[in-house]
N, C-alpha and C. Protein backbone atom coordinates (compact mmCIF):
# COMPACT_ATOMS: atom_id res chain seq x y z
N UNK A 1 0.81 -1.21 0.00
CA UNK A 1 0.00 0.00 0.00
C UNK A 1 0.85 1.27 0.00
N UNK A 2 1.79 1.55 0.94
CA UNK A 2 2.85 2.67 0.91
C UNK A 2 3.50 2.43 -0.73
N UNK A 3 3.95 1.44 -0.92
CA UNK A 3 4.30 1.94 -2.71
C UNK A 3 3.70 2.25 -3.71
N UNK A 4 2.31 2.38 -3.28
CA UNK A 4 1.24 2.48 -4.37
C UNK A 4 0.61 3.98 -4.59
N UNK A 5 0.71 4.33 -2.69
CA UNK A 5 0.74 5.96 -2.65
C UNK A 5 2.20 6.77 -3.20
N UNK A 6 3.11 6.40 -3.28
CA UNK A 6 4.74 7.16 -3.91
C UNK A 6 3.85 6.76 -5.53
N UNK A 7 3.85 5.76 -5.85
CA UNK A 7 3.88 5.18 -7.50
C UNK A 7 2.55 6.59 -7.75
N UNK A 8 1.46 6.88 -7.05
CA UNK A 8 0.63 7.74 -7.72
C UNK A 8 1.18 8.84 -7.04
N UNK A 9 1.85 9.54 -6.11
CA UNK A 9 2.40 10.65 -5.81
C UNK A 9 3.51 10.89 -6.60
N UNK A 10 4.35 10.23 -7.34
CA UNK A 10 5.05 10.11 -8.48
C UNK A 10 4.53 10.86 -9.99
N UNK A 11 3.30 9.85 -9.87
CA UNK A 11 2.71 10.09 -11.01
C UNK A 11 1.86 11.58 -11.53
N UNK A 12 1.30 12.27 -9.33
CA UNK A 12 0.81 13.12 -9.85
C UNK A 12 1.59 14.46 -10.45
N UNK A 13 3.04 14.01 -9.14
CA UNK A 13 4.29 15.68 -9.77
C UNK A 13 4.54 15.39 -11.53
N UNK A 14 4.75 14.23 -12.08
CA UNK A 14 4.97 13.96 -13.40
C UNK A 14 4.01 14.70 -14.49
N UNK A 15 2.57 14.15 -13.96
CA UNK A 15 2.17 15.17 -14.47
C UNK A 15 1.48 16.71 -14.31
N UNK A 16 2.29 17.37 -13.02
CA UNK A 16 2.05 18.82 -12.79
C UNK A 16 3.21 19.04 -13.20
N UNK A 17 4.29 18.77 -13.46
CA UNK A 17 5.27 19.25 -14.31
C UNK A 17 5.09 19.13 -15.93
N UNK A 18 4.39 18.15 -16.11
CA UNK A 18 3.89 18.43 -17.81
C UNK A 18 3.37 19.99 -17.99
N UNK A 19 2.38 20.01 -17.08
CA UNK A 19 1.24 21.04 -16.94
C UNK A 19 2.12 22.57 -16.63
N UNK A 20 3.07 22.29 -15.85
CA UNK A 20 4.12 23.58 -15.48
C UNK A 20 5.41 23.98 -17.04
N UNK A 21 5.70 22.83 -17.76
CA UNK A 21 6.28 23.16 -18.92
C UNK A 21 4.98 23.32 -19.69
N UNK A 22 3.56 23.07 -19.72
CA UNK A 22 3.07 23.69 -20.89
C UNK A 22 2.72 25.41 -20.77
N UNK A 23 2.58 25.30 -19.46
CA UNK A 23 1.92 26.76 -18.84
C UNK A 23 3.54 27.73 -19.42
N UNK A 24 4.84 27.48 -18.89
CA UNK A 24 5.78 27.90 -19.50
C UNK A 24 6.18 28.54 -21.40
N UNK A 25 5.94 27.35 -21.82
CA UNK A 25 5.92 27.21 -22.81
C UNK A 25 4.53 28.48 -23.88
N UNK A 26 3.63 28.84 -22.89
CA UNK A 26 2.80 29.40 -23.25
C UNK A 26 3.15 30.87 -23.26
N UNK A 27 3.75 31.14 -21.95
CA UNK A 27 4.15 32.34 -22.02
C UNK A 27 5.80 32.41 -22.65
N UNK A 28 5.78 31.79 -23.12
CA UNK A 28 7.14 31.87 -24.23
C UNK A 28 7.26 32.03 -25.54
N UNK A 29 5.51 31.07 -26.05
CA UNK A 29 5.00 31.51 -27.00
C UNK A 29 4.48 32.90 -27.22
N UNK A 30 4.10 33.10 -26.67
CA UNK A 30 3.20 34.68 -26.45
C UNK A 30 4.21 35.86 -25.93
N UNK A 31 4.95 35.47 -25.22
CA UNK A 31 6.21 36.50 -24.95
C UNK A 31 5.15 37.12 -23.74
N UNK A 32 5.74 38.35 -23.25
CA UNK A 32 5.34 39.01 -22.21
C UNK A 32 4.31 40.36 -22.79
N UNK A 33 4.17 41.52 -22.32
CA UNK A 33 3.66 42.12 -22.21
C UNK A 33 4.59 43.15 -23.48
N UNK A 34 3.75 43.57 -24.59
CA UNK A 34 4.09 43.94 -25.80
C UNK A 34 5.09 45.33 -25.29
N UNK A 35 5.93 45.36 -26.07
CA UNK A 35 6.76 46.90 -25.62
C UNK A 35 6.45 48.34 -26.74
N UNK A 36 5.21 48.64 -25.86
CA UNK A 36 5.09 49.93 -26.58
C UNK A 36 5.69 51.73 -26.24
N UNK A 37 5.95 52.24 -26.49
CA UNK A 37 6.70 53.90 -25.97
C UNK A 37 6.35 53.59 -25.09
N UNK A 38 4.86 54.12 -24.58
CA UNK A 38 3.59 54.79 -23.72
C UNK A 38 3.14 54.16 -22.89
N UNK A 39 2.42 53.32 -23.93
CA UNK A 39 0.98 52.42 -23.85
C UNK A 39 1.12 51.02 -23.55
N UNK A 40 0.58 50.63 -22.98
CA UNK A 40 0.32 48.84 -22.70
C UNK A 40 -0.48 48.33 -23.67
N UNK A 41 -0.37 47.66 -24.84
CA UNK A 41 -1.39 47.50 -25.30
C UNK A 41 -2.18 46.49 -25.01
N UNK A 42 -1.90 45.78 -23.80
CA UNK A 42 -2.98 44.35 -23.49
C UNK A 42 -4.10 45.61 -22.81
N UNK A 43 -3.56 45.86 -21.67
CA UNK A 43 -4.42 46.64 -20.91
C UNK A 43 -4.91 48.25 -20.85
N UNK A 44 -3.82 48.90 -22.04
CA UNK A 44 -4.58 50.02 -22.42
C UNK A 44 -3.85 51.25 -21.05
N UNK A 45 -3.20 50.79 -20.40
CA UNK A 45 -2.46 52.10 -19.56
C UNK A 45 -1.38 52.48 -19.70
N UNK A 46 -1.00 53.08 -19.15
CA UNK A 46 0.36 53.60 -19.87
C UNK A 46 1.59 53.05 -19.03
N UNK A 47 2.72 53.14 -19.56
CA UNK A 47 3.83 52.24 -19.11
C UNK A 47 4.87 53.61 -18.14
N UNK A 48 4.54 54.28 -16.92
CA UNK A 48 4.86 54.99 -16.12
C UNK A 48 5.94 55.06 -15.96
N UNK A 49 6.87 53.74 -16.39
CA UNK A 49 8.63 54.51 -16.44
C UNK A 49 9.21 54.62 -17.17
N UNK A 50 8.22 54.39 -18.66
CA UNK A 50 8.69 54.70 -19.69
C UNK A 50 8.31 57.05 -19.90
N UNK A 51 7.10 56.92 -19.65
CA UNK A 51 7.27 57.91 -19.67
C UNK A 51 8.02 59.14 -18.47
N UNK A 52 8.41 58.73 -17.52
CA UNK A 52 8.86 59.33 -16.14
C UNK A 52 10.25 59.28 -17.06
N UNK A 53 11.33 58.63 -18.11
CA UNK A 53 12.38 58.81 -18.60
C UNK A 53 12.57 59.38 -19.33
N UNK A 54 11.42 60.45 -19.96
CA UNK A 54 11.70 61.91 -20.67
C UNK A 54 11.04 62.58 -19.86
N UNK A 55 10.23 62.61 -19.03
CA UNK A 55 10.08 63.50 -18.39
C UNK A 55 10.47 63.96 -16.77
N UNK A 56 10.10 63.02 -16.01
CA UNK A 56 10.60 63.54 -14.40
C UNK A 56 11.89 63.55 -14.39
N UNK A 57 12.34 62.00 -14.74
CA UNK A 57 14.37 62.11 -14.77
C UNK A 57 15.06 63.05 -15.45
N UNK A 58 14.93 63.09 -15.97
CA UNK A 58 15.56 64.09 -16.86
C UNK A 58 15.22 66.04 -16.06
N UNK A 59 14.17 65.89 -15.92
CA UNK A 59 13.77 67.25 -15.02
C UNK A 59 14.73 67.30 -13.27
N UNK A 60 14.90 66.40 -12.79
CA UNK A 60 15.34 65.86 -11.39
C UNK A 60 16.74 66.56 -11.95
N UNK A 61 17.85 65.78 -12.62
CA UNK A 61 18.51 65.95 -13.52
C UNK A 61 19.18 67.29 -13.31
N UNK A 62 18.27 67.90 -14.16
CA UNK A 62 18.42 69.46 -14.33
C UNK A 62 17.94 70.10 -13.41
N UNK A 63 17.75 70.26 -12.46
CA UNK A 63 17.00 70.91 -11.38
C UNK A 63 18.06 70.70 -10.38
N UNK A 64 18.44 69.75 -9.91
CA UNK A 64 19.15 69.00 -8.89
C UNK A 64 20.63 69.90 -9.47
N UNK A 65 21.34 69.76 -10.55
CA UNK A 65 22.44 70.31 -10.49
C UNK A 65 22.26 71.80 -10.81
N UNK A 66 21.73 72.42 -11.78
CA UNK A 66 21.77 73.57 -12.19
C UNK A 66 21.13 74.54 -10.72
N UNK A 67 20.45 74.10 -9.99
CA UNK A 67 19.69 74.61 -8.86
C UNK A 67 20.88 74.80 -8.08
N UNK A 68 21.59 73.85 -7.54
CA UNK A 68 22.65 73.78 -6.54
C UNK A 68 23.70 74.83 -7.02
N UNK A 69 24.34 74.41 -8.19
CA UNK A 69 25.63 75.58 -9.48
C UNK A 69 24.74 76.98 -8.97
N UNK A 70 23.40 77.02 -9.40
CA UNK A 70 22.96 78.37 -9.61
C UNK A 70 23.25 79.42 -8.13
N UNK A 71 23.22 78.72 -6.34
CA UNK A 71 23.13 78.82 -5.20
C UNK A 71 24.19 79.24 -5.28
N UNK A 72 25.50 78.20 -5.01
CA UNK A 72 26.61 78.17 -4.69
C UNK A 72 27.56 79.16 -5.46
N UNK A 73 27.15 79.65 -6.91
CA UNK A 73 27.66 80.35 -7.98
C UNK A 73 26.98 80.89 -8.83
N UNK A 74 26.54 82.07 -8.63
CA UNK A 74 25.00 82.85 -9.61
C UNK A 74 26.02 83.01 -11.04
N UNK A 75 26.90 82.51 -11.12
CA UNK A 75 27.46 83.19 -12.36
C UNK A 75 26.71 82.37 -13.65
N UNK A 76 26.45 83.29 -15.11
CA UNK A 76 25.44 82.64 -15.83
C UNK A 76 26.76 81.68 -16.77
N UNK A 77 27.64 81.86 -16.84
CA UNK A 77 28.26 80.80 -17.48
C UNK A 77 28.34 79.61 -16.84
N UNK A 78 28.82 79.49 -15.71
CA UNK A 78 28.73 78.41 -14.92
C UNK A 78 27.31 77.43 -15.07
N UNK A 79 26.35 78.41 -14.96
CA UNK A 79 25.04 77.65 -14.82
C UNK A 79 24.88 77.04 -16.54
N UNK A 80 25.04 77.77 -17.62
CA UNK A 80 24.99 77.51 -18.97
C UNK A 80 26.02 76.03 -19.36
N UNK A 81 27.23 75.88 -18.36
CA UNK A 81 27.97 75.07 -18.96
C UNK A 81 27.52 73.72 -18.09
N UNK A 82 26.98 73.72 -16.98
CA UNK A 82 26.15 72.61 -16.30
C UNK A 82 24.80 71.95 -17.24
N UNK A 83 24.07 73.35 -17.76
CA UNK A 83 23.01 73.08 -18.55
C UNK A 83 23.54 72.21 -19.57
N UNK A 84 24.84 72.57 -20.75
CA UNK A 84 25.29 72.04 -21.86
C UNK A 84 25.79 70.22 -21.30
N UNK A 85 26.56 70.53 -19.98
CA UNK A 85 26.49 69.12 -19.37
C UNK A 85 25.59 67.95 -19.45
N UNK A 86 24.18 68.84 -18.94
CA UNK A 86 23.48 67.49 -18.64
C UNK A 86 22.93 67.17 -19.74
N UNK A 87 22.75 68.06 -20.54
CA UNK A 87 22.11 68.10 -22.23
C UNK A 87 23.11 66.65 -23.04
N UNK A 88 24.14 67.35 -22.62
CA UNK A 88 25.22 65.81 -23.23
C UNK A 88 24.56 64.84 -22.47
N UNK A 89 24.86 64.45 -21.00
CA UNK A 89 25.12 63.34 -20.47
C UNK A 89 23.46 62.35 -21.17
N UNK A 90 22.54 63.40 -21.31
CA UNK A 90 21.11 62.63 -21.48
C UNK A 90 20.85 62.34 -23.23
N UNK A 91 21.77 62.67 -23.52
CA UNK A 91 22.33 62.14 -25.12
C UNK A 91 22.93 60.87 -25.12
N UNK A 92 24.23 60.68 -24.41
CA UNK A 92 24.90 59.18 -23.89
C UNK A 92 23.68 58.46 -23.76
N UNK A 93 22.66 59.06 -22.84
CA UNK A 93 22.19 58.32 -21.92
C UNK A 93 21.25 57.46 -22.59
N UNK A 94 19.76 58.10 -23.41
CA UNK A 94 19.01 57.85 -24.37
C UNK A 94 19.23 56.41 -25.20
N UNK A 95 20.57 56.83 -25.78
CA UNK A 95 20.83 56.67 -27.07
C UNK A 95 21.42 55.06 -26.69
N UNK A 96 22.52 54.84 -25.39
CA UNK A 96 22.52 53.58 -24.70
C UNK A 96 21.28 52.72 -24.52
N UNK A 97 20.77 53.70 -23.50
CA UNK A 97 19.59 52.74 -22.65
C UNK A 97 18.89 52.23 -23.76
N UNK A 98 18.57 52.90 -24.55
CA UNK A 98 17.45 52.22 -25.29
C UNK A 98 18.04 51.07 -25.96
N UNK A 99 18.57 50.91 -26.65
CA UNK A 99 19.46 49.77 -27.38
C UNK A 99 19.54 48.47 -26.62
N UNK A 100 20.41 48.88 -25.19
CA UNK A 100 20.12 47.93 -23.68
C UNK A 100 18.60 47.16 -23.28
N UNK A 101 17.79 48.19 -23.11
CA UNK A 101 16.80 47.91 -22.40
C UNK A 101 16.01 47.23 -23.65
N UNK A 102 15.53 47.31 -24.99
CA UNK A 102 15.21 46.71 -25.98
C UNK A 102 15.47 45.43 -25.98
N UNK A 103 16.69 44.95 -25.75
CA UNK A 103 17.39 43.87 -25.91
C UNK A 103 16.97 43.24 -24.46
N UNK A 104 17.10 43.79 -23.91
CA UNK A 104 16.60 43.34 -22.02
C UNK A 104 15.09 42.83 -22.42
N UNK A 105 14.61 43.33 -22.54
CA UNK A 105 13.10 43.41 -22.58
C UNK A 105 12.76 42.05 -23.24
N UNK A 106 13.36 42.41 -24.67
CA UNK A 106 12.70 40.32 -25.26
C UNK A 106 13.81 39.29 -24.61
N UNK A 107 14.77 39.32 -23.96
CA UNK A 107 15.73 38.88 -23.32
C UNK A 107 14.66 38.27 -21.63
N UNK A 108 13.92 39.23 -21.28
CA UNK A 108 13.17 38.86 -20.19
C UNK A 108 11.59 38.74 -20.42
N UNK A 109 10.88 38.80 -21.11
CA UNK A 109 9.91 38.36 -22.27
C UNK A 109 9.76 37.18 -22.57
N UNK A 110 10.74 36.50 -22.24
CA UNK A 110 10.99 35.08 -23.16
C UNK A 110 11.10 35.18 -24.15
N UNK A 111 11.20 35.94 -25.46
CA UNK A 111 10.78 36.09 -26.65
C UNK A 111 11.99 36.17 -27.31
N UNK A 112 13.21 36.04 -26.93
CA UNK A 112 14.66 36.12 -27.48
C UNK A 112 14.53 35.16 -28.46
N UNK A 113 14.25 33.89 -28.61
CA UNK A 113 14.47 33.13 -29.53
C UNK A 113 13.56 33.33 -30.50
N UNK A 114 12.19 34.01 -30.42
CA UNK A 114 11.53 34.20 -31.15
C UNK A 114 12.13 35.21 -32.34
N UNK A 115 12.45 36.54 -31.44
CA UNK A 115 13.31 37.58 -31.91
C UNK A 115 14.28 37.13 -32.49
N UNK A 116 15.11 36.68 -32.14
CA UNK A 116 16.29 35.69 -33.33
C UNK A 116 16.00 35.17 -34.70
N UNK A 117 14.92 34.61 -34.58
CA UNK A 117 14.57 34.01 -35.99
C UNK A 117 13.88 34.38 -36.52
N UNK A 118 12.99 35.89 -36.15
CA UNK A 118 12.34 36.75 -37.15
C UNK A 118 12.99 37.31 -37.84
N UNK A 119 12.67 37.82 -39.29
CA UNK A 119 13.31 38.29 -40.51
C UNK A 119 14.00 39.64 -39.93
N UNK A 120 13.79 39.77 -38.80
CA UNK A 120 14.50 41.83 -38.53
C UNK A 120 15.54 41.35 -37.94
N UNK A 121 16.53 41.83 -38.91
CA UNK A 121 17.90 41.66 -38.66
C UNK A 121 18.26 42.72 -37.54
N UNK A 122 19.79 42.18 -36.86
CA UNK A 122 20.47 43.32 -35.89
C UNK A 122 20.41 44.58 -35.97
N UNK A 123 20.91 44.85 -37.60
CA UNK A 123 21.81 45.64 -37.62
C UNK A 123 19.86 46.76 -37.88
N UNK A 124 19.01 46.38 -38.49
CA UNK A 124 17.69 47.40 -38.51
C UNK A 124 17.05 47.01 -36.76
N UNK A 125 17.20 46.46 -36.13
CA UNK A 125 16.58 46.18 -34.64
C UNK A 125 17.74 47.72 -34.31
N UNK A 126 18.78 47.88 -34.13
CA UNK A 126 19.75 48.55 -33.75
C UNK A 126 19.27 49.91 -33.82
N UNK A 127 19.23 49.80 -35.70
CA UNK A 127 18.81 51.22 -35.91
C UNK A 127 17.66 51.50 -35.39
N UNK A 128 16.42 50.87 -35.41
CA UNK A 128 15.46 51.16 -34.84
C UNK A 128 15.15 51.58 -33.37
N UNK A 129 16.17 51.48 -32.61
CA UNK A 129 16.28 51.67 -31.15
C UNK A 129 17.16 53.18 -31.28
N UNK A 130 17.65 53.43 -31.79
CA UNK A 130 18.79 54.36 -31.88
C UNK A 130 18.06 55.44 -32.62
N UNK A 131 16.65 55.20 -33.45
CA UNK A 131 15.95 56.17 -33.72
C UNK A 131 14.81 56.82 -32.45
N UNK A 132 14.58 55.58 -31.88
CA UNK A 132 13.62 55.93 -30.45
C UNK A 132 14.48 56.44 -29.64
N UNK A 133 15.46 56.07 -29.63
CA UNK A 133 16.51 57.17 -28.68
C UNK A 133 16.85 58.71 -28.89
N UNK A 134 16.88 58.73 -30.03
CA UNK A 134 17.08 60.05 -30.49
C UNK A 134 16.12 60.57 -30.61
N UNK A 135 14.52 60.23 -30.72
CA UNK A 135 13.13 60.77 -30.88
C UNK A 135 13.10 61.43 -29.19
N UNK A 136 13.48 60.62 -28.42
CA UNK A 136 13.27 60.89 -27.05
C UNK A 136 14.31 61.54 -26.61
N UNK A 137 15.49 61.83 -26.96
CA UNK A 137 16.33 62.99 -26.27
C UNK A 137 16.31 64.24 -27.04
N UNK A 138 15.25 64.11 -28.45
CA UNK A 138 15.34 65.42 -28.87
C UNK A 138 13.83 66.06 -28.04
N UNK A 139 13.21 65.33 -27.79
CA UNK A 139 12.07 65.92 -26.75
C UNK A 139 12.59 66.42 -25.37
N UNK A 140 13.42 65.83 -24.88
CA UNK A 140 14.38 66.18 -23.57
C UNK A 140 15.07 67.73 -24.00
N UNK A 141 15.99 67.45 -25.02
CA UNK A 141 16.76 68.69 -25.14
C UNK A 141 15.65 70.06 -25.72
N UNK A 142 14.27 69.67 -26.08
CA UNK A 142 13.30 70.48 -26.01
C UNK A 142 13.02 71.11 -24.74
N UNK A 143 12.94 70.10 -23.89
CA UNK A 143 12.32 70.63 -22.50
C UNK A 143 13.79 71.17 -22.18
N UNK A 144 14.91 70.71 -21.94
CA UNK A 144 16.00 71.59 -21.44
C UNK A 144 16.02 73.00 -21.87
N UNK A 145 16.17 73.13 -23.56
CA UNK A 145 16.36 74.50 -24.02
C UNK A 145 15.42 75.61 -23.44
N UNK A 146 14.21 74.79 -23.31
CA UNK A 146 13.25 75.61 -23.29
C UNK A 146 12.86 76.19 -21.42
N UNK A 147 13.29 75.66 -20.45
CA UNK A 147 13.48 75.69 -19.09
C UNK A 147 14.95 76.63 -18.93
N UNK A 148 16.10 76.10 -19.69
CA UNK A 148 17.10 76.69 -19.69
C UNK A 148 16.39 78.14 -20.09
N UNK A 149 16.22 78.54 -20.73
CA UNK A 149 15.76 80.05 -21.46
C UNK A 149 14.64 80.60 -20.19
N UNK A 150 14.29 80.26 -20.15
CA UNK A 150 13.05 80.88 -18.88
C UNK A 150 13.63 80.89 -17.57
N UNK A 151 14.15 80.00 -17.40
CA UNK A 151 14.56 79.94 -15.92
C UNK A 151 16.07 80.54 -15.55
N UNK A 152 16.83 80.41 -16.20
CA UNK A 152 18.18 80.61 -16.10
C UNK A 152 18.66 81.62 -17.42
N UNK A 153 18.08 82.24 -18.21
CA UNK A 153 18.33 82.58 -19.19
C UNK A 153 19.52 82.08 -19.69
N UNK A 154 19.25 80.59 -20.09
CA UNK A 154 20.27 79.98 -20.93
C UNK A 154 20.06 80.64 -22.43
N UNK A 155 21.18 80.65 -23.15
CA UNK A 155 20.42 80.49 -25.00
C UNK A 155 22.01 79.94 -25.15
N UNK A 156 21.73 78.73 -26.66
CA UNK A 156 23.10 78.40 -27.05
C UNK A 156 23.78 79.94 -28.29
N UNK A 157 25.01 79.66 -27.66
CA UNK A 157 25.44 81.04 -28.53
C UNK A 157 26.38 80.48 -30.02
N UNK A 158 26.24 79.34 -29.70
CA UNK A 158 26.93 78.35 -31.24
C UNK A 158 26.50 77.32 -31.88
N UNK A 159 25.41 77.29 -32.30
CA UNK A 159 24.83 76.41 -32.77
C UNK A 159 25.33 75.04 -33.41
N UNK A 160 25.85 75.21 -34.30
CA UNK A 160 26.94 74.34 -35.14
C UNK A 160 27.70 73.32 -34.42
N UNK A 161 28.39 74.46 -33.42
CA UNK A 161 29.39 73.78 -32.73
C UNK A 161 28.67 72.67 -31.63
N UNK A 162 27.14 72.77 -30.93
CA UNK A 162 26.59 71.97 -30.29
C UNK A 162 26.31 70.99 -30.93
N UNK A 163 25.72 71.52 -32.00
CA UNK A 163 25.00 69.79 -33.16
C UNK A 163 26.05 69.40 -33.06
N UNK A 164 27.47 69.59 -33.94
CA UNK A 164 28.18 68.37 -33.94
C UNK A 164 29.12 67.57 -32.30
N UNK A 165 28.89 68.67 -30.94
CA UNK A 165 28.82 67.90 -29.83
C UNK A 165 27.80 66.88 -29.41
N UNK A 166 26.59 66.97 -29.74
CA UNK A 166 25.82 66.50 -29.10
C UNK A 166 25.55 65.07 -30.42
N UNK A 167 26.11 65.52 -31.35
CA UNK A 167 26.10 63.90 -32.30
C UNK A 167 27.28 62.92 -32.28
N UNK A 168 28.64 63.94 -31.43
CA UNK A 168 29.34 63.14 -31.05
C UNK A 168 29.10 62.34 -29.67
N UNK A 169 28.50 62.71 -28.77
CA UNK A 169 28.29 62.47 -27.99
C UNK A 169 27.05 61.30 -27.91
N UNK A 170 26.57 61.26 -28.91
CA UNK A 170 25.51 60.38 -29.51
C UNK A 170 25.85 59.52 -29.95
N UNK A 171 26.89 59.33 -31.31
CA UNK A 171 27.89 58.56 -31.34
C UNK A 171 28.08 57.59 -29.99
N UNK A 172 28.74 58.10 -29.43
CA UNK A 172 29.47 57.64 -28.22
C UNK A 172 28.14 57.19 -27.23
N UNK A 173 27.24 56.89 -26.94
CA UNK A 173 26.12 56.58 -26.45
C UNK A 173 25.89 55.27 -27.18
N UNK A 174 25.98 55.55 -28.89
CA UNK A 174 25.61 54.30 -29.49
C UNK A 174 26.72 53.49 -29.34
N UNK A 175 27.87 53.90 -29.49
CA UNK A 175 29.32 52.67 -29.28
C UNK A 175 28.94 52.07 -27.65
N UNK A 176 28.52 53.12 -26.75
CA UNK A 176 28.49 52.04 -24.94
C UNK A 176 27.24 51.16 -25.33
N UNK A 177 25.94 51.64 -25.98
CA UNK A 177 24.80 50.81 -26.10
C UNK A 177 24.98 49.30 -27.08
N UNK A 178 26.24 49.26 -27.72
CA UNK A 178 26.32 47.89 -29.09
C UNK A 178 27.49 47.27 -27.85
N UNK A 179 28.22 47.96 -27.42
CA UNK A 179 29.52 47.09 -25.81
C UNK A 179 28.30 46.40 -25.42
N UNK A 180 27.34 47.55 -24.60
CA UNK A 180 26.40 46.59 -23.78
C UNK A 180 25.77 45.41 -24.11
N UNK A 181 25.16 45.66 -25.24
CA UNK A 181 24.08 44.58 -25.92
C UNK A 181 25.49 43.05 -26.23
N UNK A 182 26.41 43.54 -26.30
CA UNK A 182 27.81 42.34 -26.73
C UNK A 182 27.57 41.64 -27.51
């Protein structure tokens, strides 16, 4: 009698582990929760740290240093070259994360292997992240310019010379974001 209860207590983990690789298997098929900007699209709300990463961080950011520079040192260059600072650093920043976190995302999704053997190659998955990156730090360096000018009377006095900083510096965002992804 005791071997007959193991032989069906055997039998029942055997098959709740069928039942635990199909349940697996389901959400592997289906992947996780779709990655949209904003929006959730199963449930229709919005994805709160996607948007809090053009807007609150990035504000914290600039507030937190230019506030402190502005206290400690009212001088307007000082405060202008903190502003041009963080304007870079959230260029690096963008232009990485996204590339990273893309790759994270169907990486923790389950959906990596799926992603592998769909027709969208690296090198357009890449670009395509590196365009959402740059969609979203040119909305950032919107809100900077435009806070900088009101609040601190920032204005850039070289135009030229920023674009090609801030595309080198973009550059260099996309070289740490292709290290990361390895």
């Amino acid at each position: 009698l005791p071997l007959g209860r193991c032989a069906a207590a055997a039998g029942e983990r055997a098959a709740h582990g069928v039942v635990a690789v199909a349940r697996y298997r389901a959400v592997e098929l289906h992947g996780s929760r779709p990655r949209e900007p904003l929006l959730d699209g199963r449930t229709g709300r919005f994805d709160h740290f996607r948007l809090f990463d053009i807007t609150i961080w990035p504000l914290t950011l600039l507030f937190s240093i230019a506030l402190f520079v502005n206290f400690m040192d009212a001088s307007p260059e000082i405060t202008a070259m903190v502003i041009l600072g963080v304007t870079g650093w959230r260029a690096v920043y963008h232009l990485q994360f996204d590339l990273i976190t893309s790759y994270m995302d169907e990486y923790w999704g389950h959906s990596l292997n799926h992603f592998l053997i769909s027709p969208l190659r690296k090198i357009e998955f890449m670009l395509g992240n590196i365009l959402t990156g740059f969609i979203k730090f040119l909305f950032v360096l919107l809100i900077y310019l435009l806070l900088g000018k009101f609040l601190f009377s920032f204005t850039l006095i070289n135009i030229p010379q920023f674009i090609i900083g801030i595309l080198s510096l973009s550059v260099f965002g996309v070289i740490l974001g292709i290290i990361g992804m390895g």
